[in-house]
PDB file of N, CA and C in Angstrom:
ATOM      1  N   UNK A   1     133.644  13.277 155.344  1.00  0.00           N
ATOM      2  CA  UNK A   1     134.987  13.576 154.913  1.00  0.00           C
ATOM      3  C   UNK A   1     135.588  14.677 155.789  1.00  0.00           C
ATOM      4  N   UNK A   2     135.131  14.143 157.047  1.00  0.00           N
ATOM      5  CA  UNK A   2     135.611  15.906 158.135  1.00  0.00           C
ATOM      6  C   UNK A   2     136.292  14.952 159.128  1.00  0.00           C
ATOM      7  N   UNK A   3     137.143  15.981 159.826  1.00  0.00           N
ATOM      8  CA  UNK A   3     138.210  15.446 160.809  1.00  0.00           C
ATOM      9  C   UNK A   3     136.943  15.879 162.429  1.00  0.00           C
ATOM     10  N   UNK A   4     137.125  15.024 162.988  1.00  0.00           N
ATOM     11  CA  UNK A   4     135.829  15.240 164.299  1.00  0.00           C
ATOM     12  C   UNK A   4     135.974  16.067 164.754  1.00  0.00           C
ATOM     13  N   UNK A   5     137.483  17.371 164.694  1.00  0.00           N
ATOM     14  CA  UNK A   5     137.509  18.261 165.628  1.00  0.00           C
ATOM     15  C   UNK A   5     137.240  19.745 165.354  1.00  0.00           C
ATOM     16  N   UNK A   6     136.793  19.466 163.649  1.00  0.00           N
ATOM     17  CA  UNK A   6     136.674  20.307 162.828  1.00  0.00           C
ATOM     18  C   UNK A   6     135.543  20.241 161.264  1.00  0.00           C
ATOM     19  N   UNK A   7     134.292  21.117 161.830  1.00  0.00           N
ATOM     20  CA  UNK A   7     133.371  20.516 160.722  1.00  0.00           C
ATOM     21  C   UNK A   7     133.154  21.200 159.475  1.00  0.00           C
ATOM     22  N   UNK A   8     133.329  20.745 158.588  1.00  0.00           N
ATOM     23  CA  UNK A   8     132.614  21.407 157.311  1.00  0.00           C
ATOM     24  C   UNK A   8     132.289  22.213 157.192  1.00  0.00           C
ATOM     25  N   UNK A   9     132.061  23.413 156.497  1.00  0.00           N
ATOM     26  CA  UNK A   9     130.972  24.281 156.821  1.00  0.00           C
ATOM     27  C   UNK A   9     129.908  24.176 156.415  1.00  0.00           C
ATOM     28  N   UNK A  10     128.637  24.733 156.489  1.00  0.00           N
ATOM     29  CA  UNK A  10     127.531  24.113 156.430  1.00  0.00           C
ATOM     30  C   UNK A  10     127.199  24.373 154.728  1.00  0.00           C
ATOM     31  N   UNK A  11     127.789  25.857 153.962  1.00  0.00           N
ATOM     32  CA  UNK A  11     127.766  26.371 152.738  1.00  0.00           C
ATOM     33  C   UNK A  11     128.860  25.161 151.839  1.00  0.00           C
ATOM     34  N   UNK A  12     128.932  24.490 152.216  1.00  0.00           N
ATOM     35  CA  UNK A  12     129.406  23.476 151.369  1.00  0.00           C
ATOM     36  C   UNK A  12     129.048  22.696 150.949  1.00  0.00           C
ATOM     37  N   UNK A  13     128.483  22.108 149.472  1.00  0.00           N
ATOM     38  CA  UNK A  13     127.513  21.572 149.531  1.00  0.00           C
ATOM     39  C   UNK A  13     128.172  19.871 149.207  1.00  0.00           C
ATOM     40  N   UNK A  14     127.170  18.857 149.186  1.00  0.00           N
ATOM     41  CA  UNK A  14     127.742  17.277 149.666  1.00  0.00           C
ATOM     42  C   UNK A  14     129.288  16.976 148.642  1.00  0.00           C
ATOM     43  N   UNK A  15     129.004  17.377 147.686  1.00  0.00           N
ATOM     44  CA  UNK A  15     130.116  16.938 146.587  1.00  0.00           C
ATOM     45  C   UNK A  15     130.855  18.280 146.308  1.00  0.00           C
ATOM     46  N   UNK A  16     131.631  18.654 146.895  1.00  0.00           N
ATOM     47  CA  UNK A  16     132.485  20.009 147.286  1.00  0.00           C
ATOM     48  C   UNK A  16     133.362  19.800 146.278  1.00  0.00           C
ATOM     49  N   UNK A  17     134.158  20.801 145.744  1.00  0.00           N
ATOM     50  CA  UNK A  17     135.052  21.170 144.766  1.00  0.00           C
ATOM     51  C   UNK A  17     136.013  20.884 145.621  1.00  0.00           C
ATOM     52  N   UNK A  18     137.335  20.897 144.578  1.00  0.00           N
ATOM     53  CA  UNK A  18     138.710  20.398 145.064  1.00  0.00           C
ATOM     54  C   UNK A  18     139.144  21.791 145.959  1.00  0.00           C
ATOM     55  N   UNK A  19     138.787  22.626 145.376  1.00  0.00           N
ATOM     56  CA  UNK A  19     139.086  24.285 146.064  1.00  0.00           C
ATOM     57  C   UNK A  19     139.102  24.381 147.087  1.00  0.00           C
ATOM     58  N   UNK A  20     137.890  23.801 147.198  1.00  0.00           N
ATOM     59  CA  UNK A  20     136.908  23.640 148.826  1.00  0.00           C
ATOM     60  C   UNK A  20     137.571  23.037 149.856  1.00  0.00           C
ATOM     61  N   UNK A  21     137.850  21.690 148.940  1.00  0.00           N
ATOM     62  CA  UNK A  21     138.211  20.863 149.883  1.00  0.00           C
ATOM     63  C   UNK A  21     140.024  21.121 150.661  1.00  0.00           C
ATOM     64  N   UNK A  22     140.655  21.592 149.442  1.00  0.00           N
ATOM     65  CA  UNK A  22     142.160  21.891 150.192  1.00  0.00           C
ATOM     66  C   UNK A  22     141.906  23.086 150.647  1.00  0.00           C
ATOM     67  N   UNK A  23     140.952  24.454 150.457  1.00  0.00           N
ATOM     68  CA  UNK A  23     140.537  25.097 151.779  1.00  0.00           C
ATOM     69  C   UNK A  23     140.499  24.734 153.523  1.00  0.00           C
ATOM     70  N   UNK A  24     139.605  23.812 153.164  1.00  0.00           N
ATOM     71  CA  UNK A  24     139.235  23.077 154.563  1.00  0.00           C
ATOM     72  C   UNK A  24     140.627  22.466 154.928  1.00  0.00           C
ATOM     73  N   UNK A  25     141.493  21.810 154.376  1.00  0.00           N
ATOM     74  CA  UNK A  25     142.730  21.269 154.742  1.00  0.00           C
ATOM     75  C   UNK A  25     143.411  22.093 155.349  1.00  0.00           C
ATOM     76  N   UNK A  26     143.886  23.176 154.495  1.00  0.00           N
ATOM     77  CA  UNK A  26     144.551  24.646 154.856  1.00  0.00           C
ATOM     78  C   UNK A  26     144.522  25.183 156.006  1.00  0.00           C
ATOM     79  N   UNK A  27     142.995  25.154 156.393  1.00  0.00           N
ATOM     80  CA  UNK A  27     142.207  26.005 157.749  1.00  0.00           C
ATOM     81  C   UNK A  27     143.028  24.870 158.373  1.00  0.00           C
ATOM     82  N   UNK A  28     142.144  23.610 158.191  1.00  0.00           N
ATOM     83  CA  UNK A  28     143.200  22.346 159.708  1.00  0.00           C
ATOM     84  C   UNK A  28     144.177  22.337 159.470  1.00  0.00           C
ATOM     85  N   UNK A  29     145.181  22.569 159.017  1.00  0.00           N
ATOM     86  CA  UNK A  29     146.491  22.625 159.400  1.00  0.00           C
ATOM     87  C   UNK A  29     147.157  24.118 159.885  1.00  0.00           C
ATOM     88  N   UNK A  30     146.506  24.991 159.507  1.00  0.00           N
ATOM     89  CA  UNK A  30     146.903  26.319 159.904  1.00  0.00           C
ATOM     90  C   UNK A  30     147.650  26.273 161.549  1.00  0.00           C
ATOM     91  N   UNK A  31     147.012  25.639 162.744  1.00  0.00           N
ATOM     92  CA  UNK A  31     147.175  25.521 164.111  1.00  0.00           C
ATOM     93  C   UNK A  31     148.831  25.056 163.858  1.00  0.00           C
ATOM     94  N   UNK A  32     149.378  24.334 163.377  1.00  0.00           N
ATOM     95  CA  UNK A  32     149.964  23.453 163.812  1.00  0.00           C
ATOM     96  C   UNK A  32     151.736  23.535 162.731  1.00  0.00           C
ATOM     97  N   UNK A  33     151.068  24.667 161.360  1.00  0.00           N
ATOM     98  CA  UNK A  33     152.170  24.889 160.159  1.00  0.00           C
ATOM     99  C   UNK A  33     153.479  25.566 160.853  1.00  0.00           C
ATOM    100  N   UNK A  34     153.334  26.416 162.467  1.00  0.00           N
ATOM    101  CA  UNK A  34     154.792  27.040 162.621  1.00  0.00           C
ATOM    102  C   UNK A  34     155.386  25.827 163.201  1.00  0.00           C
ATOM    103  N   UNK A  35     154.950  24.658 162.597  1.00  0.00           N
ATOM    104  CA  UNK A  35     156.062  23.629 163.683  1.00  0.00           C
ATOM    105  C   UNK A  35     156.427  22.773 162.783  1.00  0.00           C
ATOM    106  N   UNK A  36     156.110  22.947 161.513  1.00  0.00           N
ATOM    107  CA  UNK A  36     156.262  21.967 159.791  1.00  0.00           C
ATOM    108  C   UNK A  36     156.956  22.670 159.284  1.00  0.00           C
ATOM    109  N   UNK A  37     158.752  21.311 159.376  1.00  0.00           N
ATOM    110  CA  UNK A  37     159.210  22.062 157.677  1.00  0.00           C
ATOM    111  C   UNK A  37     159.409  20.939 156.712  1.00  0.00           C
ATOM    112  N   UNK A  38     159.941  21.962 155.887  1.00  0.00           N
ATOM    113  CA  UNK A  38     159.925  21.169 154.498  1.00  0.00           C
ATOM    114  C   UNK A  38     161.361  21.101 154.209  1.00  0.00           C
ATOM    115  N   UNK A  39     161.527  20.247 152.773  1.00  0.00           N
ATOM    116  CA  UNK A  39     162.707  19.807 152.494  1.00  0.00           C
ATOM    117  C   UNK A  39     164.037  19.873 153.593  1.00  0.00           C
ATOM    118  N   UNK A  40     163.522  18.848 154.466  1.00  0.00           N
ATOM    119  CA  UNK A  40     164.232  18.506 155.045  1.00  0.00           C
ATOM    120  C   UNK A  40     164.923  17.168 155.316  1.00  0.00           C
ATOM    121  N   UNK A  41     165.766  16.880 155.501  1.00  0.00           N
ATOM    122  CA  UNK A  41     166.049  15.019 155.368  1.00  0.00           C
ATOM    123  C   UNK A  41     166.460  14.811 156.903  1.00  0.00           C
ATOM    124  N   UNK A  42     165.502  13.326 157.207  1.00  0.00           N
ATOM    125  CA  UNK A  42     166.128  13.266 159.216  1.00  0.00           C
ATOM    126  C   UNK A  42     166.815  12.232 158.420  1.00  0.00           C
ATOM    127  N   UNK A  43     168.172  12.360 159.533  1.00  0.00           N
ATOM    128  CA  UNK A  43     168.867  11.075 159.300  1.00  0.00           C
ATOM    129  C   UNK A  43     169.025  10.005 159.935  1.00  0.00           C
ATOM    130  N   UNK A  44     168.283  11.369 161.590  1.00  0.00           N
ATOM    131  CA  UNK A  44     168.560   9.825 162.722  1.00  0.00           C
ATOM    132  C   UNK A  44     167.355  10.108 163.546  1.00  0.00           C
ATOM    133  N   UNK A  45     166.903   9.156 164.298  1.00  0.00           N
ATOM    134  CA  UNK A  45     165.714   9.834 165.431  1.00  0.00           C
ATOM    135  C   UNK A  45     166.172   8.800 166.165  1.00  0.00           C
ATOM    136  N   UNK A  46     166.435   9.158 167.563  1.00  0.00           N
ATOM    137  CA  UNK A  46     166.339   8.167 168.286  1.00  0.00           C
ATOM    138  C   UNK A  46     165.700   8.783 169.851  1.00  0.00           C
ATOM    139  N   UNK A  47     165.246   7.638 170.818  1.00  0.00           N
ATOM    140  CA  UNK A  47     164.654   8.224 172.224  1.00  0.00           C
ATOM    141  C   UNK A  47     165.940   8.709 173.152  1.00  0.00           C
ATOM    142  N   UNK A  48     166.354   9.252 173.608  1.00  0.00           N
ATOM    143  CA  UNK A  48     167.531   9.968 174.773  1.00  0.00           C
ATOM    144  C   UNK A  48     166.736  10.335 175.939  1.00  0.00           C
ATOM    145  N   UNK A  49     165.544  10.104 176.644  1.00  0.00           N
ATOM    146  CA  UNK A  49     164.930  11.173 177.392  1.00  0.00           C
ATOM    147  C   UNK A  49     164.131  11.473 176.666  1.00  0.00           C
ATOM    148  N   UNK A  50     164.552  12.493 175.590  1.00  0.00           N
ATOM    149  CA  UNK A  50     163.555  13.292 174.610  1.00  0.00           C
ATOM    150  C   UNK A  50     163.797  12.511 173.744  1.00  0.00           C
ATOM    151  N   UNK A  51     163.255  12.961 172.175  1.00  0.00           N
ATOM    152  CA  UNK A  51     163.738  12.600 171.451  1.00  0.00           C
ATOM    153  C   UNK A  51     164.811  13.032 170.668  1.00  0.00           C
ATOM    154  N   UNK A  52     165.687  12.619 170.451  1.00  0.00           N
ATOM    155  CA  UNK A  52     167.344  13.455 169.156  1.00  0.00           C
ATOM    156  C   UNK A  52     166.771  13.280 167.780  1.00  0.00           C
ATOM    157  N   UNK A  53     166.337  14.402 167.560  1.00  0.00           N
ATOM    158  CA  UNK A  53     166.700  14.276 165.982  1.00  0.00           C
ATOM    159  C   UNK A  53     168.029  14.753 165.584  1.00  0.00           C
ATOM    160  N   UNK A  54     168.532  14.107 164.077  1.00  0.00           N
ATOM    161  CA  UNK A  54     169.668  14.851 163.671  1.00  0.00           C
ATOM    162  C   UNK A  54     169.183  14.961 161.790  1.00  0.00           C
ATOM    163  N   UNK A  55     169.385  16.375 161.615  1.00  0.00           N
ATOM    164  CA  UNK A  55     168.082  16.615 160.308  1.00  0.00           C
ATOM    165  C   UNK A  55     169.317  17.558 159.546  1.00  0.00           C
ATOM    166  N   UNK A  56     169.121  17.110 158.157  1.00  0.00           N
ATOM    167  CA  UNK A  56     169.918  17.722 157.274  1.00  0.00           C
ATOM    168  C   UNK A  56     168.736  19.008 156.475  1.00  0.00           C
ATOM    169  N   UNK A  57     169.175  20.199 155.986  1.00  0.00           N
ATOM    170  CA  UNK A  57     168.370  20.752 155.433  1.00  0.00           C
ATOM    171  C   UNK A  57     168.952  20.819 154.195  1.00  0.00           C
ATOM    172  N   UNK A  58     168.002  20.486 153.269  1.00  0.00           N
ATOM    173  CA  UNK A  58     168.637  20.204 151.784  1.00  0.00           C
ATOM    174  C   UNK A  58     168.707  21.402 150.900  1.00  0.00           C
ATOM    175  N   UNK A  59     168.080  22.261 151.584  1.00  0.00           N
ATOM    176  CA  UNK A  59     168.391  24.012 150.724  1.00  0.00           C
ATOM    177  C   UNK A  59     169.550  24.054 151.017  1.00  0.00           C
ATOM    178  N   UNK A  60     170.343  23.913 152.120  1.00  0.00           N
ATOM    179  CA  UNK A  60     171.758  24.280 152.355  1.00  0.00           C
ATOM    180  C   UNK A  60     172.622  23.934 151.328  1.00  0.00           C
ATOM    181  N   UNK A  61     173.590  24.748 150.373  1.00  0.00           N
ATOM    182  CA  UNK A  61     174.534  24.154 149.780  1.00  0.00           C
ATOM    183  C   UNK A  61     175.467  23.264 150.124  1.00  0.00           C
ATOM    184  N   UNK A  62     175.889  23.626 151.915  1.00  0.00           N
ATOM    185  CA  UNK A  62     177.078  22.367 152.502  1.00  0.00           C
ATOM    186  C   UNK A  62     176.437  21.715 153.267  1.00  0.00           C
ATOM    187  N   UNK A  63     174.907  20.853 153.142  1.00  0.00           N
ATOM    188  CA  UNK A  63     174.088  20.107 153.572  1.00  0.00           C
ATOM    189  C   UNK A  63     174.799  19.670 154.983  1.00  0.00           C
ATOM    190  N   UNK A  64     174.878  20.853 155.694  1.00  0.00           N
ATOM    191  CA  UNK A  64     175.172  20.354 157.431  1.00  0.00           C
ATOM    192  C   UNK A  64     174.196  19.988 158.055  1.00  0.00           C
ATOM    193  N   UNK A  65     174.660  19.244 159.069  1.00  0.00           N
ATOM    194  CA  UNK A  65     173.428  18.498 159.879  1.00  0.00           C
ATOM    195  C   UNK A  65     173.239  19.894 160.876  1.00  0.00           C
ATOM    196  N   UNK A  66     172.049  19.137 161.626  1.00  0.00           N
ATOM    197  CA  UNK A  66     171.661  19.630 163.158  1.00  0.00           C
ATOM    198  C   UNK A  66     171.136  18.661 163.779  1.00  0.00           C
ATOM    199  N   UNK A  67     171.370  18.791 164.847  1.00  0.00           N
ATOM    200  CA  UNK A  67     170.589  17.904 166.411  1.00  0.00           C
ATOM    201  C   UNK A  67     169.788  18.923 167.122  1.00  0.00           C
ATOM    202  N   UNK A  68     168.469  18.431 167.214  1.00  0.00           N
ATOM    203  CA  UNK A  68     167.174  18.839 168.172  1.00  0.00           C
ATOM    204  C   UNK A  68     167.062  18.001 168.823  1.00  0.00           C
ATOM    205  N   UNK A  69     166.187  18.042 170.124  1.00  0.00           N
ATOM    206  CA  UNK A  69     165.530  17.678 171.085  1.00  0.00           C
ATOM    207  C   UNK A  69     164.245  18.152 171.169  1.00  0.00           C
ATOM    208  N   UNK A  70     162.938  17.120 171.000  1.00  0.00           N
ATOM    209  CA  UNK A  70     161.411  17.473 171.463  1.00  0.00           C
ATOM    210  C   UNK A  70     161.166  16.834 172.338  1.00  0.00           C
ATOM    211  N   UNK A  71     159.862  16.913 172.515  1.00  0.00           N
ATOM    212  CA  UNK A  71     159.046  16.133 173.267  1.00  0.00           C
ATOM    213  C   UNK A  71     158.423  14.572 172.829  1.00  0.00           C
ATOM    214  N   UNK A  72     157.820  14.973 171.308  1.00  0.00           N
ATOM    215  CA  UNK A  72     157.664  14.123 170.771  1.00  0.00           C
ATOM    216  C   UNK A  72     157.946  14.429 169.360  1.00  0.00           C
ATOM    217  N   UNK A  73     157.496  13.701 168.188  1.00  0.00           N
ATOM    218  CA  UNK A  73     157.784  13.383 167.119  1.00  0.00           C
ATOM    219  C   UNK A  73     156.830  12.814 166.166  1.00  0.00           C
ATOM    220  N   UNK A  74     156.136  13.924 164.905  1.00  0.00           N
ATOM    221  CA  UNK A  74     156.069  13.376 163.545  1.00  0.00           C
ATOM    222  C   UNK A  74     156.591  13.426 162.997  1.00  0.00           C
ATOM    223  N   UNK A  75     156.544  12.247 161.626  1.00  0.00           N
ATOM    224  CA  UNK A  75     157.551  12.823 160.736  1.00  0.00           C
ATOM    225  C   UNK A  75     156.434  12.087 159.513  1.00  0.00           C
ATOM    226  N   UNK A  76     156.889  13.229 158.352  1.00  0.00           N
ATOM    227  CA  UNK A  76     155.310  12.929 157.052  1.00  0.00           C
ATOM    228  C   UNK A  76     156.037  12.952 155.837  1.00  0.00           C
ATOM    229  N   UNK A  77     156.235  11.920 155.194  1.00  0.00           N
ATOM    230  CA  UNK A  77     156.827  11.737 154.057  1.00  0.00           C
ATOM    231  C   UNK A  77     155.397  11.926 152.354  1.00  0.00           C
ATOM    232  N   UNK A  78     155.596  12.994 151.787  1.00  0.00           N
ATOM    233  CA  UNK A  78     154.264  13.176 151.066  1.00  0.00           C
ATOM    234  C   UNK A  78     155.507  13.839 149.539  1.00  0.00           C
ATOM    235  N   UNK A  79     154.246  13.558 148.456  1.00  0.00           N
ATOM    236  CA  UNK A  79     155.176  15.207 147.504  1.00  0.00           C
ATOM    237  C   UNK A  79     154.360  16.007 147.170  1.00  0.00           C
TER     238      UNK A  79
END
Protein backbone atom coordinates (compact mmCIF):
# COMPACT_ATOMS: atom_id res chain seq x y z
CA UNK A 1 0.00 0.00 0.00
CA UNK A 2 3.20 2.36 -0.63
CA UNK A 3 3.81 4.64 -3.55
CA UNK A 4 7.49 3.19 -5.03
CA UNK A 5 9.06 6.47 -4.37
CA UNK A 6 8.24 6.49 -0.90
CA UNK A 7 8.28 3.59 1.74
CA UNK A 8 6.44 2.91 4.77
CA UNK A 9 8.13 3.13 7.65
CA UNK A 10 9.37 0.19 9.00
CA UNK A 11 7.46 1.04 12.80
CA UNK A 12 4.36 0.50 11.07
CA UNK A 13 3.00 -2.41 11.57
CA UNK A 14 1.07 -4.63 8.43
CA UNK A 15 -2.54 -3.42 9.28
CA UNK A 16 -1.75 0.35 10.13
CA UNK A 17 -4.35 2.66 11.60
CA UNK A 18 -6.19 5.22 9.58
CA UNK A 19 -3.87 7.89 11.51
CA UNK A 20 -1.03 6.23 10.11
CA UNK A 21 -2.08 5.89 7.06
CA UNK A 22 -3.25 9.71 6.17
CA UNK A 23 0.16 10.48 7.97
CA UNK A 24 1.99 8.75 5.29
CA UNK A 25 -0.33 10.58 2.68
CA UNK A 26 0.41 13.98 4.30
CA UNK A 27 4.32 13.33 4.26
CA UNK A 28 3.71 12.39 0.15
CA UNK A 29 2.05 15.16 -0.64
CA UNK A 30 3.89 17.66 1.46
CA UNK A 31 6.61 18.13 -1.83
CA UNK A 32 4.14 19.17 -4.07
CA UNK A 33 0.97 21.15 -1.56
CA UNK A 34 2.57 24.90 -2.55
CA UNK A 35 1.26 24.17 -6.03
CA UNK A 36 -2.54 22.74 -4.81
CA UNK A 37 -5.49 24.82 -4.47
CA UNK A 38 -8.65 24.37 -3.35
CA UNK A 39 -12.09 25.51 -4.03
CA UNK A 40 -11.45 26.43 -7.07
CA UNK A 41 -13.62 25.98 -10.34
CA UNK A 42 -11.51 25.69 -13.99
CA UNK A 43 -13.72 26.68 -16.54
CA UNK A 44 -11.53 26.30 -19.44
CA UNK A 45 -8.12 24.45 -20.12
CA UNK A 46 -6.99 24.49 -23.29
CA UNK A 47 -3.18 23.82 -25.12
CA UNK A 48 -1.81 27.55 -26.53
CA UNK A 49 1.94 26.57 -26.42
CA UNK A 50 1.42 26.20 -22.71
CA UNK A 51 -1.38 25.43 -21.28
CA UNK A 52 -4.44 28.44 -20.53
CA UNK A 53 -6.18 27.85 -17.74
CA UNK A 54 -9.08 30.19 -16.95
CA UNK A 55 -10.10 29.35 -13.05
CA UNK A 56 -12.78 30.95 -11.03
CA UNK A 57 -12.10 31.11 -7.23
CA UNK A 58 -15.24 30.40 -5.42
CA UNK A 59 -14.23 32.18 -2.02
CA UNK A 60 -14.45 35.33 -4.06
CA UNK A 61 -17.77 37.07 -3.52
CA UNK A 62 -17.70 38.56 -7.37
CA UNK A 63 -16.49 35.05 -8.54
CA UNK A 64 -13.95 36.71 -11.18
CA UNK A 65 -12.10 34.66 -13.38
CA UNK A 66 -8.27 34.42 -14.02
CA UNK A 67 -6.06 33.12 -16.88
CA UNK A 68 -2.70 31.18 -16.12
CA UNK A 69 -0.23 29.68 -18.17
CA UNK A 70 1.91 26.30 -17.08
CA UNK A 71 3.79 23.94 -18.30
CA UNK A 72 1.64 21.27 -17.63
CA UNK A 73 -1.52 20.34 -15.90
CA UNK A 74 -3.44 18.35 -13.05
CA UNK A 75 -6.52 18.77 -12.20
CA UNK A 76 -8.22 16.40 -9.02
CA UNK A 77 -11.75 16.46 -8.51
CA UNK A 78 -12.17 14.70 -4.72
CA UNK A 79 -14.40 15.99 -1.40
Amino acid sequence: MTFEEKAFPASIPDFPFRTQIRQYLAEYGEEISPFVEFEKEVINVEKQGKWRITIRDLKDPKRKTRVEQFDAVAIAAGI
